[in-house]
PDB file of N, CA and C in Angstrom:
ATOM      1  N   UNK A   1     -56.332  13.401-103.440  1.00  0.00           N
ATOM      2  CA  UNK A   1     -57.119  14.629-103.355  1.00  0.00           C
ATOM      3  C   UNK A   1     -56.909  15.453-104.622  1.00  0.00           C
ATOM      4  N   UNK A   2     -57.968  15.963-105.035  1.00  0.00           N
ATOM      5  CA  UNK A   2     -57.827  16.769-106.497  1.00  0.00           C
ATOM      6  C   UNK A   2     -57.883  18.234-106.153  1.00  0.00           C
ATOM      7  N   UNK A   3     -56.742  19.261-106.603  1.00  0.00           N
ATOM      8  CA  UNK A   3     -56.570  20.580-106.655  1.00  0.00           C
ATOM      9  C   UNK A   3     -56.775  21.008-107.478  1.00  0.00           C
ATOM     10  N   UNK A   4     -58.079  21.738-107.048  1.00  0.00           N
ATOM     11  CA  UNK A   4     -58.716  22.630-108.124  1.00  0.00           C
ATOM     12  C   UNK A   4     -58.094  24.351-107.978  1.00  0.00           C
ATOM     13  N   UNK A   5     -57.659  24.974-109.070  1.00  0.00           N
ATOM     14  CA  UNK A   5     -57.538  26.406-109.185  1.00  0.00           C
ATOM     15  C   UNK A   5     -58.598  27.012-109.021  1.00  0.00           C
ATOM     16  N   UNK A   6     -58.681  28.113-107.688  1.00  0.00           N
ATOM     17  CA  UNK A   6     -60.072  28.809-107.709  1.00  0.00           C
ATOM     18  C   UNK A   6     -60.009  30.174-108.501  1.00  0.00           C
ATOM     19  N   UNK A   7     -61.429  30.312-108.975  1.00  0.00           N
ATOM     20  CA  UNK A   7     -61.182  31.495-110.379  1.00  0.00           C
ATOM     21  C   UNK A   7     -61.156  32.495-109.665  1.00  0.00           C
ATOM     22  N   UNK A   8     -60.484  33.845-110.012  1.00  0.00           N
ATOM     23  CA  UNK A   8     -60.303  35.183-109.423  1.00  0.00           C
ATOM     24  C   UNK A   8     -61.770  35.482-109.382  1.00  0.00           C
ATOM     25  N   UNK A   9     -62.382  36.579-108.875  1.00  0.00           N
ATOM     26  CA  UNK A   9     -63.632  36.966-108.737  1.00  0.00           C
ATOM     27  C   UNK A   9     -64.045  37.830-110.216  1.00  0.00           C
ATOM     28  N   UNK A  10     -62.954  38.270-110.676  1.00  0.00           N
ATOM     29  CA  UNK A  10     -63.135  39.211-112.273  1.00  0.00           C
ATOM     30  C   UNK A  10     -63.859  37.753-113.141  1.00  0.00           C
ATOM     31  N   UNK A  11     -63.085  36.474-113.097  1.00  0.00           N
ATOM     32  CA  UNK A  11     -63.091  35.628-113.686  1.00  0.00           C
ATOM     33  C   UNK A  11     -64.470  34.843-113.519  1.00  0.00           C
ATOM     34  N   UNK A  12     -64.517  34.903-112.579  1.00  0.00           N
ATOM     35  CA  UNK A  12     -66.582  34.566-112.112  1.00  0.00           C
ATOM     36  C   UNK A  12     -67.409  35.603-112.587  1.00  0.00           C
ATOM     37  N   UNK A  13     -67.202  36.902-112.383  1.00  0.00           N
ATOM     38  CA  UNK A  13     -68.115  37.891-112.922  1.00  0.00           C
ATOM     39  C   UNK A  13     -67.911  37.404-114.253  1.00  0.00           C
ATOM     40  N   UNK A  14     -66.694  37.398-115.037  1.00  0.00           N
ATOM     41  CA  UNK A  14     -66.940  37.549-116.764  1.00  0.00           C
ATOM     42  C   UNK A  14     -67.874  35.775-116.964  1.00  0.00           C
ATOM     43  N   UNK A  15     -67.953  35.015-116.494  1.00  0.00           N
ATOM     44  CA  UNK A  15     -68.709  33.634-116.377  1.00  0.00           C
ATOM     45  C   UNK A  15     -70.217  34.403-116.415  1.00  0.00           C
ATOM     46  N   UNK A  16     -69.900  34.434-115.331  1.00  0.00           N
ATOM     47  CA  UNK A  16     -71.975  34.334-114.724  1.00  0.00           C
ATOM     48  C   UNK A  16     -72.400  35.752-115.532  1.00  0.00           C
ATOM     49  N   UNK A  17     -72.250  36.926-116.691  1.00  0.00           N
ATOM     50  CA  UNK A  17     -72.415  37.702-116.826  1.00  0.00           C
ATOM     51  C   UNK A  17     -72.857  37.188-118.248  1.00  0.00           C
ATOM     52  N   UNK A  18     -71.811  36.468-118.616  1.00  0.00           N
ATOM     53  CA  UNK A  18     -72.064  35.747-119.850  1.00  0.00           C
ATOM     54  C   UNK A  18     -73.560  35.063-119.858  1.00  0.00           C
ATOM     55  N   UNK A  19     -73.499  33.963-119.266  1.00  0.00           N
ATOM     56  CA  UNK A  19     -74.629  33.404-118.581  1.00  0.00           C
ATOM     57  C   UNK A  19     -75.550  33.973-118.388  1.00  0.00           C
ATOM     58  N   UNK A  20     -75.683  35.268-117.728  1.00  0.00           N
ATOM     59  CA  UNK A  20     -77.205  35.980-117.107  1.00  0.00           C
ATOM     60  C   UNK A  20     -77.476  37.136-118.935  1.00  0.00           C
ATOM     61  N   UNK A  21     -76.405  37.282-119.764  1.00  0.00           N
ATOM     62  CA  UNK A  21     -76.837  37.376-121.164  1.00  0.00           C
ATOM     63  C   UNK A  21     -77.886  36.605-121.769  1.00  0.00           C
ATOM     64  N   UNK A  22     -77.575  35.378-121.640  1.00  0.00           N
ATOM     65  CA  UNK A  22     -78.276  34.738-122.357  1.00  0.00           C
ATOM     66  C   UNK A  22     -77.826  33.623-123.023  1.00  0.00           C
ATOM     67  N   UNK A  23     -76.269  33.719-122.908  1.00  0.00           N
ATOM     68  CA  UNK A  23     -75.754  32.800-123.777  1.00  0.00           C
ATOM     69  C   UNK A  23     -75.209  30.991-123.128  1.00  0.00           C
ATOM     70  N   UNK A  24     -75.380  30.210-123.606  1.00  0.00           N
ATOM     71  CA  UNK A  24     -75.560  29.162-123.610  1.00  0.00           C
ATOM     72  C   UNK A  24     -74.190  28.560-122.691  1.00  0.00           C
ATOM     73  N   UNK A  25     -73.986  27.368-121.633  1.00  0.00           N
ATOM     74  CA  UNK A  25     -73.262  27.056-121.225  1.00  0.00           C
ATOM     75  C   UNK A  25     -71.750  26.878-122.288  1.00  0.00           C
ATOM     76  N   UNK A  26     -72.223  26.076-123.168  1.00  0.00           N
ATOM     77  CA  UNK A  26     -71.268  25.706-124.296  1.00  0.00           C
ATOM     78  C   UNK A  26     -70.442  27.403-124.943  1.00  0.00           C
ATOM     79  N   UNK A  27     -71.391  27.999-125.021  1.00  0.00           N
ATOM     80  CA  UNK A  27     -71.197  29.456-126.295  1.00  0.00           C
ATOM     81  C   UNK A  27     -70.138  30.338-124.303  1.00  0.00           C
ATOM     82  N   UNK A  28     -70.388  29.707-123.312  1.00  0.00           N
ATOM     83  CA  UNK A  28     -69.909  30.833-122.208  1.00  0.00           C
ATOM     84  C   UNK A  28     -67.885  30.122-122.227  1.00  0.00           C
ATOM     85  N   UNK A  29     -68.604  28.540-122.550  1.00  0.00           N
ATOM     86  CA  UNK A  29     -66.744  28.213-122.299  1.00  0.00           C
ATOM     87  C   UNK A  29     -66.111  28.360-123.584  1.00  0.00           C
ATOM     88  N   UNK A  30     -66.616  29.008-124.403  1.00  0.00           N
ATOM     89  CA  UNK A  30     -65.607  29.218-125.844  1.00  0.00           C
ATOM     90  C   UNK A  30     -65.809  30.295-125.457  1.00  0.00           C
ATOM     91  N   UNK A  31     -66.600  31.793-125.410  1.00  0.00           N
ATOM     92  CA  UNK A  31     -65.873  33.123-124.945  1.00  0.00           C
ATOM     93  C   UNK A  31     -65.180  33.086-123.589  1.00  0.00           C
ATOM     94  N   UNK A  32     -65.115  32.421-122.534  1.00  0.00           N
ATOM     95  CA  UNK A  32     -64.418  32.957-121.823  1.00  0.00           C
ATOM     96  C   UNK A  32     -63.223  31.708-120.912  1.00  0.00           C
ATOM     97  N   UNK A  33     -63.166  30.930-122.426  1.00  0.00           N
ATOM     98  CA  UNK A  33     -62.019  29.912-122.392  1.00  0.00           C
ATOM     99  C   UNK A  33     -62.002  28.890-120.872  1.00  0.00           C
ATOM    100  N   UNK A  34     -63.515  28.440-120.472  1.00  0.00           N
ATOM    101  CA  UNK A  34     -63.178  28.172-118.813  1.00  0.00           C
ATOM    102  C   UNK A  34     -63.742  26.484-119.429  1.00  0.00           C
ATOM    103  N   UNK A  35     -63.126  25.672-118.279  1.00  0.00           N
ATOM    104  CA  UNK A  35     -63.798  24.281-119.244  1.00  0.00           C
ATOM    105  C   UNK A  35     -65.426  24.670-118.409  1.00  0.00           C
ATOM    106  N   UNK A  36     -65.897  23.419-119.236  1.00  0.00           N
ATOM    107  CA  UNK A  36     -67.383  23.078-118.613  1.00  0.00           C
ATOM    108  C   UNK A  36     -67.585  22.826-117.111  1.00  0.00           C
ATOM    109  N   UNK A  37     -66.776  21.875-116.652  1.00  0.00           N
ATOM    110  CA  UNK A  37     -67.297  21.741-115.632  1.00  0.00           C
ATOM    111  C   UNK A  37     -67.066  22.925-114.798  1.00  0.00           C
ATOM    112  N   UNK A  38     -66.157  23.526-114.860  1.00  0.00           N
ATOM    113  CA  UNK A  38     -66.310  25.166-113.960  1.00  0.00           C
ATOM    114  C   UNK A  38     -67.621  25.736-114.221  1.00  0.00           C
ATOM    115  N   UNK A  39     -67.662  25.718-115.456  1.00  0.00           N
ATOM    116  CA  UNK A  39     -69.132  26.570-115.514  1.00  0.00           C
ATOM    117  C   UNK A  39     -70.233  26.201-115.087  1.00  0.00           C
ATOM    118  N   UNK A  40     -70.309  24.802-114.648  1.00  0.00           N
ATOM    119  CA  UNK A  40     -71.610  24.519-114.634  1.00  0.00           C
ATOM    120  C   UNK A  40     -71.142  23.901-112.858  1.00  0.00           C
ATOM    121  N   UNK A  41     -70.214  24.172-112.400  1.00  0.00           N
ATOM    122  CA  UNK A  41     -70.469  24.236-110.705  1.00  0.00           C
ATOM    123  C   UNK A  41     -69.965  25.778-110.680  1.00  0.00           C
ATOM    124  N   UNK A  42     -69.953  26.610-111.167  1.00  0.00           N
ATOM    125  CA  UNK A  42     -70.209  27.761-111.055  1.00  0.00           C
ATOM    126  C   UNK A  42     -71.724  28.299-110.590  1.00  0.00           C
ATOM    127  N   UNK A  43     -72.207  27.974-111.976  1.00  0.00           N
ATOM    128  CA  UNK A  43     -73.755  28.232-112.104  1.00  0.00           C
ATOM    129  C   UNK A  43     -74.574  27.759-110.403  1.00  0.00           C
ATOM    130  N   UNK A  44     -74.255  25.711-110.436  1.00  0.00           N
ATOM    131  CA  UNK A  44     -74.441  25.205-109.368  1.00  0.00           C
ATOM    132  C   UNK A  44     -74.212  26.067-108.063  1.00  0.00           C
ATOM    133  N   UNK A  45     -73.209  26.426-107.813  1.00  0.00           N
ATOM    134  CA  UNK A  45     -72.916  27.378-106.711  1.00  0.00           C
ATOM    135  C   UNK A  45     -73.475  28.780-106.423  1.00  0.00           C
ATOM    136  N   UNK A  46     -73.791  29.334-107.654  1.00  0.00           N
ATOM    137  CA  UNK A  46     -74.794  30.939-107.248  1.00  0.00           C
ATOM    138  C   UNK A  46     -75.807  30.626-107.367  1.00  0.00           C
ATOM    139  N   UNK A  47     -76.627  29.036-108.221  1.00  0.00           N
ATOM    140  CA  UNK A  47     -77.567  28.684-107.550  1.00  0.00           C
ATOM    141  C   UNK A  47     -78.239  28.814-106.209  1.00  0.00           C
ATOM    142  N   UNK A  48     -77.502  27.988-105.236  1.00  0.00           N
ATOM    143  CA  UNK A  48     -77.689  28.130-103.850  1.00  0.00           C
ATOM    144  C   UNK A  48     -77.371  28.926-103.423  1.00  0.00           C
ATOM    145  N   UNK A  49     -76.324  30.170-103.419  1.00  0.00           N
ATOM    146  CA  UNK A  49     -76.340  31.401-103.344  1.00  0.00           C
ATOM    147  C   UNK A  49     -77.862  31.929-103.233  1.00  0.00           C
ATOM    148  N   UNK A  50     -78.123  32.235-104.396  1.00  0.00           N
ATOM    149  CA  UNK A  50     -79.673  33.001-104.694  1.00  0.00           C
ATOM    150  C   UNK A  50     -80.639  32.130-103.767  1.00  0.00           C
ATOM    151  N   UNK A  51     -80.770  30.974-103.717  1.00  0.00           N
ATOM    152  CA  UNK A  51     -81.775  30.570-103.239  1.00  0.00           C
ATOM    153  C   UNK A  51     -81.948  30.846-101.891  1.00  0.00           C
ATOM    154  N   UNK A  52     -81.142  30.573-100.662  1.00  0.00           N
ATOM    155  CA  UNK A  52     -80.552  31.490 -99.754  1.00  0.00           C
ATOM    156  C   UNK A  52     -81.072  32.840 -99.222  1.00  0.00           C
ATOM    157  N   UNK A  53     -80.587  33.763-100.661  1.00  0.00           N
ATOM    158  CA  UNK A  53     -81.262  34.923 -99.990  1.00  0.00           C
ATOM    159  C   UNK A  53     -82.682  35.134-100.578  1.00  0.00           C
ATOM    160  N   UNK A  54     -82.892  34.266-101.409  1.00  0.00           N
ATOM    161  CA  UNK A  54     -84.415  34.181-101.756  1.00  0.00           C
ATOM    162  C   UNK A  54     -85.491  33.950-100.880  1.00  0.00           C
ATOM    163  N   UNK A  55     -84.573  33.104 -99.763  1.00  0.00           N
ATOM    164  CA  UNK A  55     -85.516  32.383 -98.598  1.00  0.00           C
ATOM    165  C   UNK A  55     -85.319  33.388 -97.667  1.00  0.00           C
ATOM    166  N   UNK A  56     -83.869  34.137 -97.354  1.00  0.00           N
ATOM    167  CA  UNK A  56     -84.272  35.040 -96.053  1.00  0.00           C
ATOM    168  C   UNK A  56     -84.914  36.251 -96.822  1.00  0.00           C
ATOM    169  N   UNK A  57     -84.861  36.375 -97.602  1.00  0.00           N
ATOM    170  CA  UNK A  57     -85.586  38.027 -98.016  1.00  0.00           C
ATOM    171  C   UNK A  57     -87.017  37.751 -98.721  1.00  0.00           C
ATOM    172  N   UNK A  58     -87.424  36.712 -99.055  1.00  0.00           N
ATOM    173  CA  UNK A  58     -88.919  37.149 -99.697  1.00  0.00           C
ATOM    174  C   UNK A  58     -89.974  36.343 -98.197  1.00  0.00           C
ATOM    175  N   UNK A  59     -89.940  36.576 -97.448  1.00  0.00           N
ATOM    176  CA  UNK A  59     -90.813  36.062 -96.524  1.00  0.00           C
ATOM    177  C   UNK A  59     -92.164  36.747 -96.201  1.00  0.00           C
ATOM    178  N   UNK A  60     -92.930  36.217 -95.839  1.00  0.00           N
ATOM    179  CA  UNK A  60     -94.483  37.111 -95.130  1.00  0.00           C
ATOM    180  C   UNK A  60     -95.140  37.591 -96.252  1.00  0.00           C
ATOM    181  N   UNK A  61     -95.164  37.157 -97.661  1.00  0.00           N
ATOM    182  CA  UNK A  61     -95.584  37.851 -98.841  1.00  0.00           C
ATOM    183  C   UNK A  61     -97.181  37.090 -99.199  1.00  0.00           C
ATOM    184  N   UNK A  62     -97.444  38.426 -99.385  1.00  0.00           N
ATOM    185  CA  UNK A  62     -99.474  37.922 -99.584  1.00  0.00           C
ATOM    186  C   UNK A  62     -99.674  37.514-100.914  1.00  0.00           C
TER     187      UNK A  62
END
């Protein structure tokens, strides 16, 4: 079984903040020192997050 360290929540905000900037997966793990694959099952994960409440909150729309 593989143990993964889960990131503090400061440590996800400074990720996905980076990210919703503008800046590039690669340019997010050199400022905020996280490897790749965190970042990109990060991303993966507030993916489905959003989609979620995308589906319960935009409903009945003309």
């Amino acid at each position: 079984m593989v143990s993964m360290r889960k990131q503090t929540i400061q440590r996800r905000v400074q990720i996905l903040a980076s990210l919703v900037e503008g800046n590039s997966i690669r340019c997010t793990v050199r400022m905020t020192d996280a490897a790749k694959n965190t970042v990109v099952k990060l991303l993966r994960d507030i993916g489905q997050v959003c989609e979620r409440y995308h589906n319960k909150v935009m409903v009945d729309l003309s």
